[in-house]
Protein backbone atom coordinates (compact mmCIF):
# COMPACT_ATOMS: atom_id res chain seq x y z
CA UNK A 1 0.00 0.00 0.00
CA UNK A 2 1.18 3.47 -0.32
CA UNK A 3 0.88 5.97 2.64
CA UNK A 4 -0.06 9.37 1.59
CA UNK A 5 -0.51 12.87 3.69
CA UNK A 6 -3.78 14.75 2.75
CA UNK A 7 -4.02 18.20 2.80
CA UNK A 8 -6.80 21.15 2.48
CA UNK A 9 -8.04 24.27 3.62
CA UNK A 10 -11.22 24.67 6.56
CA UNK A 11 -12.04 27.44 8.66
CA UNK A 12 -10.15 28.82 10.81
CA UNK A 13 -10.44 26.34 14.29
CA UNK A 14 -12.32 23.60 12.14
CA UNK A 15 -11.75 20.10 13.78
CA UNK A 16 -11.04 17.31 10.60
CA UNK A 17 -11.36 13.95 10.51
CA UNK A 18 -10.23 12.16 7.50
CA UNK A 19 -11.72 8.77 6.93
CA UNK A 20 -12.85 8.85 10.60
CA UNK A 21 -8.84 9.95 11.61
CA UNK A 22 -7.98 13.32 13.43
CA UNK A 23 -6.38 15.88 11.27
CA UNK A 24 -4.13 18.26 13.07
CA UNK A 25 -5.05 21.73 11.51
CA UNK A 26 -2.74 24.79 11.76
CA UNK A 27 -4.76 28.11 11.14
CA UNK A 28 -6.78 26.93 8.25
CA UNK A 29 -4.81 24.05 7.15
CA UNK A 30 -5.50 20.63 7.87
CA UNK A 31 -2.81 17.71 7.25
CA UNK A 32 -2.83 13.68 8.21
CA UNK A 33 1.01 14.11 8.92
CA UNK A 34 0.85 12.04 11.82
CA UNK A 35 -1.36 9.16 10.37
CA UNK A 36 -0.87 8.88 7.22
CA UNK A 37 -3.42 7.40 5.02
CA UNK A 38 -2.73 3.64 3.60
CA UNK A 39 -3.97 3.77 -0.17
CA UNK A 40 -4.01 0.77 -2.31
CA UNK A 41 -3.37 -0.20 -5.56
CA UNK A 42 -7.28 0.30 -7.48
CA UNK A 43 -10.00 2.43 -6.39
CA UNK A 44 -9.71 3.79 -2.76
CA UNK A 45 -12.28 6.42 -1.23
CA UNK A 46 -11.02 9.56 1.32
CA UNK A 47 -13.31 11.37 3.24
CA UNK A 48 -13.03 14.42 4.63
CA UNK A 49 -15.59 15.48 7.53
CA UNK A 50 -14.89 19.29 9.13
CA UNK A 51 -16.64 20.68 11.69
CA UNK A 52 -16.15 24.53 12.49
CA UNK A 53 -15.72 26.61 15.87
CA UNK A 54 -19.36 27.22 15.24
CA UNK A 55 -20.58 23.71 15.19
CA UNK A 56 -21.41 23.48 11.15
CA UNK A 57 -20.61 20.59 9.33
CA UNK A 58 -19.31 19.58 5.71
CA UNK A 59 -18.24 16.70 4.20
CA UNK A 60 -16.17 15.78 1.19
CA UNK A 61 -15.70 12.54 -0.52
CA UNK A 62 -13.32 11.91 -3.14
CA UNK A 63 -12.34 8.72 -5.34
CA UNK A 64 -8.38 8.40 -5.73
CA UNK A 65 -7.11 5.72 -8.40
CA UNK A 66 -3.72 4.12 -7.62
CA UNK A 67 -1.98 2.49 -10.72
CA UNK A 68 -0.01 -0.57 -10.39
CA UNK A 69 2.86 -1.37 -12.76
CA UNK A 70 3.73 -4.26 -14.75
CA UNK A 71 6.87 -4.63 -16.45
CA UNK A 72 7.47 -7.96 -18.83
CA UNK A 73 11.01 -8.47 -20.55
CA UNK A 74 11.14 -11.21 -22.99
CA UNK A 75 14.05 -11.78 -24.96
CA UNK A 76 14.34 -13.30 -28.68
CA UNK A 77 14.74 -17.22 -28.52
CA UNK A 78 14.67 -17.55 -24.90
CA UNK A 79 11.84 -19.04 -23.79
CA UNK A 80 11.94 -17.45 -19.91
CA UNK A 81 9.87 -14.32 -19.49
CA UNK A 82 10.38 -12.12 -16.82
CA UNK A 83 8.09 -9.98 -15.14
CA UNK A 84 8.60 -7.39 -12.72
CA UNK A 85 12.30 -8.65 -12.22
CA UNK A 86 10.78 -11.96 -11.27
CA UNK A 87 11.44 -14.94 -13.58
CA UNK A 88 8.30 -16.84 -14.83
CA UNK A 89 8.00 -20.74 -15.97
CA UNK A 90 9.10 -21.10 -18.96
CA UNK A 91 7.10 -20.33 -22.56
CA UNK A 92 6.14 -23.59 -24.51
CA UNK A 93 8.01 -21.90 -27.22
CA UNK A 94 10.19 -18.68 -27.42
CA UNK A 95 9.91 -15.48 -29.06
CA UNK A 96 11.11 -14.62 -32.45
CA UNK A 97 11.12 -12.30 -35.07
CA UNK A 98 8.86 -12.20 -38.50
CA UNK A 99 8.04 -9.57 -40.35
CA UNK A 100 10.64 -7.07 -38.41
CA UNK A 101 8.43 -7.76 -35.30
CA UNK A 102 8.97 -9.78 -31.76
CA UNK A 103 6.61 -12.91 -31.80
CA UNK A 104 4.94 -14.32 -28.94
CA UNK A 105 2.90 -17.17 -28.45
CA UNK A 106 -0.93 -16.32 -27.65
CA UNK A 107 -1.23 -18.13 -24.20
CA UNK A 108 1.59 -15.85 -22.55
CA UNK A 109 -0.52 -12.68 -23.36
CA UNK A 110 -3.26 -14.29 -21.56
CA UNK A 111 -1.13 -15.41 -18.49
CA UNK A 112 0.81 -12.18 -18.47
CA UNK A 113 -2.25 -9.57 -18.90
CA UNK A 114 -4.61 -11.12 -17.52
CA UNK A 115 -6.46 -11.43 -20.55
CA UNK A 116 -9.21 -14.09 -21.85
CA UNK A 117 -7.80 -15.75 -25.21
CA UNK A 118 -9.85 -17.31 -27.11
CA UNK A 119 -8.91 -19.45 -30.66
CA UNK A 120 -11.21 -21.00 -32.86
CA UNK A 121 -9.23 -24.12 -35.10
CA UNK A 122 -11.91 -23.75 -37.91
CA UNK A 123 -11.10 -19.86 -38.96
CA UNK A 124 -8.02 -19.67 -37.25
CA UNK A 125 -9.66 -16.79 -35.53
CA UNK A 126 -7.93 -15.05 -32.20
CA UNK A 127 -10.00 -12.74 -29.71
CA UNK A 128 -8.39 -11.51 -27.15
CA UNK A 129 -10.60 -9.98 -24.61
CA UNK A 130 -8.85 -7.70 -21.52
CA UNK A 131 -11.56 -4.76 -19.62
CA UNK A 132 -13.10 -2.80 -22.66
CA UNK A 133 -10.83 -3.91 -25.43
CA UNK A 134 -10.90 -6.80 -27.86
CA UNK A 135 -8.69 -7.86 -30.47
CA UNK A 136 -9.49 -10.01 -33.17
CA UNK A 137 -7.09 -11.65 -35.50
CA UNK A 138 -6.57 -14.19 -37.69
CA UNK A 139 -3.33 -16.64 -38.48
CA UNK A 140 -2.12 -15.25 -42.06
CA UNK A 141 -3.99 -12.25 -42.16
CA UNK A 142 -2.38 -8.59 -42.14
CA UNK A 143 -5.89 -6.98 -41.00
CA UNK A 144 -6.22 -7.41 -36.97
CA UNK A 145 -9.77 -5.36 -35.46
CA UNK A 146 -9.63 -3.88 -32.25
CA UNK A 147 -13.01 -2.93 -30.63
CA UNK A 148 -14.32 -3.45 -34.75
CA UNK A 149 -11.75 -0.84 -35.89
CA UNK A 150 -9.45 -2.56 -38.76
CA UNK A 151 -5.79 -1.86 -38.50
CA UNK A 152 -3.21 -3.13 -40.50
CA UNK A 153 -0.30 -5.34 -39.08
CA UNK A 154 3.76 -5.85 -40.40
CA UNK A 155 2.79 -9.39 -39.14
CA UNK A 156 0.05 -11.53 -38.83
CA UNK A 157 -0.24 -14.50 -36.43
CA UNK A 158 1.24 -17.56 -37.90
CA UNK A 159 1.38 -21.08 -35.96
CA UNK A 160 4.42 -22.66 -35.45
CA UNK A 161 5.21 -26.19 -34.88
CA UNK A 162 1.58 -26.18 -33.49
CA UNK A 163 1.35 -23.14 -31.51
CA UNK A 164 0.03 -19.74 -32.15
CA UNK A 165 2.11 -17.00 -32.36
CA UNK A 166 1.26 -13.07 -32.58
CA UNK A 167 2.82 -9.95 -32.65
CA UNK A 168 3.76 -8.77 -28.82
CA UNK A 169 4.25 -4.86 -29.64
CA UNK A 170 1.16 -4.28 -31.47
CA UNK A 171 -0.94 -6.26 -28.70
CA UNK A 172 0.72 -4.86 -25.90
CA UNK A 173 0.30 -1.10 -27.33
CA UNK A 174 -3.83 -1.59 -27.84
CA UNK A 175 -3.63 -2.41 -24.48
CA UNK A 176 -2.16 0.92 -23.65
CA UNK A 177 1.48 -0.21 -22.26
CA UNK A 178 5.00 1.06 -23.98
CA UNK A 179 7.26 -1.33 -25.64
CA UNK A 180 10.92 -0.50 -26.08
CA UNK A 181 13.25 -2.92 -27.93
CA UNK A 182 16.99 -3.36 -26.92
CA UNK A 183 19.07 -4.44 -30.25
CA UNK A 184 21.74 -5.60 -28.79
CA UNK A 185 20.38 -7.56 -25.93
CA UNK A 186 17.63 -8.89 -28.18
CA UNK A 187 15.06 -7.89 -25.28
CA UNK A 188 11.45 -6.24 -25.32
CA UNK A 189 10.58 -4.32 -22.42
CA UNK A 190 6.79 -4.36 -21.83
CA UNK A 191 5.37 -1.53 -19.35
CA UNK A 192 1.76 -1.09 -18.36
CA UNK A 193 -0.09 0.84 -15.67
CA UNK A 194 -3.54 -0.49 -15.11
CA UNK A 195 -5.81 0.15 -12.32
CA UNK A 196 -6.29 -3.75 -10.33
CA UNK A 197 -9.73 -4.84 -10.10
């Protein structure tokens, strides 16, 4: 969790409580510097109750979102990922490059995001599914469709000794992260902030 200090302005001699916790308030500043407030990764509510020398009341409520972040290194023909500086089982295969671009198999983007993968052996079809967005793609074709919008990929997913690769960078950037690309280690970096559930 992350401990924060929260800080406003009341009336002059207010009394504060913040999420039920005395404030100490200077003039007409208030601060939690002595209890700080524990915030956790996701969606976390503060509220801010003030009371004034006169006896009138107010209170505030506010939503603050705290970001946690993922980082995933992979590196060409080595088949253990690493995320957050941890090493993971692993791959069933390892990356490599086609079409200028780092390729992944399908089941690590599901294991790694969090995301629900599903392949259909008839059309060769990919969706991957993660909060609001949803990729479709198909093995051999350079169209992909993310939330119905087309978009043209360097390269498609192709299968490989039985397993279904796609392209990591284009995945990982509908999915909002940043992907940097180290030439002479032969590593992608993945980073993503997302808000946990």
């Amino acid at each position: 969790s992350l401990d924060v200090e929260i800080t406003g302005r009341v009336e002059p001699d207010s009394k504060v409580t913040v999420n039920n916790i005395p404030a100490k308030v200077t003039h007409d500043i208030f601060k939690t510097e002595e209890t700080k407030i524990a915030l956790k990764p996701g969606k976390n509510t503060v509220t801010v109750m003030a009371v004034d020398a006169a006896g009138n009341g107010a209170t505030v409520t506010k939503e603050i979102l705290v970001y946690k972040r993922m980082t995933i290194q992979l590196t060409i023909d080595n088949k253990e990922p690493i995320i957050d500086d941890e090493k993971q089982p692993p791959l069933e295969a390892a990356p490599f490059i086609s079409g200028g671009r780092t390729m992944v198999p399908v089941r690590f983007i599901a294991e790694a995001y969090g995301a629900q993968v599903d392949y259909d052996s008839t059309t060769k079809g990919i969706t991957i599914t993660l909060d609001e967005t949803v990729i479709a793609m198909q093995v051999g074709v350079n169209t992909a469709y993310v939330n119905g919008k087309a978009y043209t990929i360097d390269a498609p997913p192709v299968i490989v000794n039985g397993r279904t690769f796609v392209p990591i960078r284009f995945i990982s950037e509908m999915f909002n992260a940043t992907v940097t690309y180290d030439v002479a280690t032969r590593t992608v970096t993945i980073v993503r902030d997302f808000l946990p559930k």
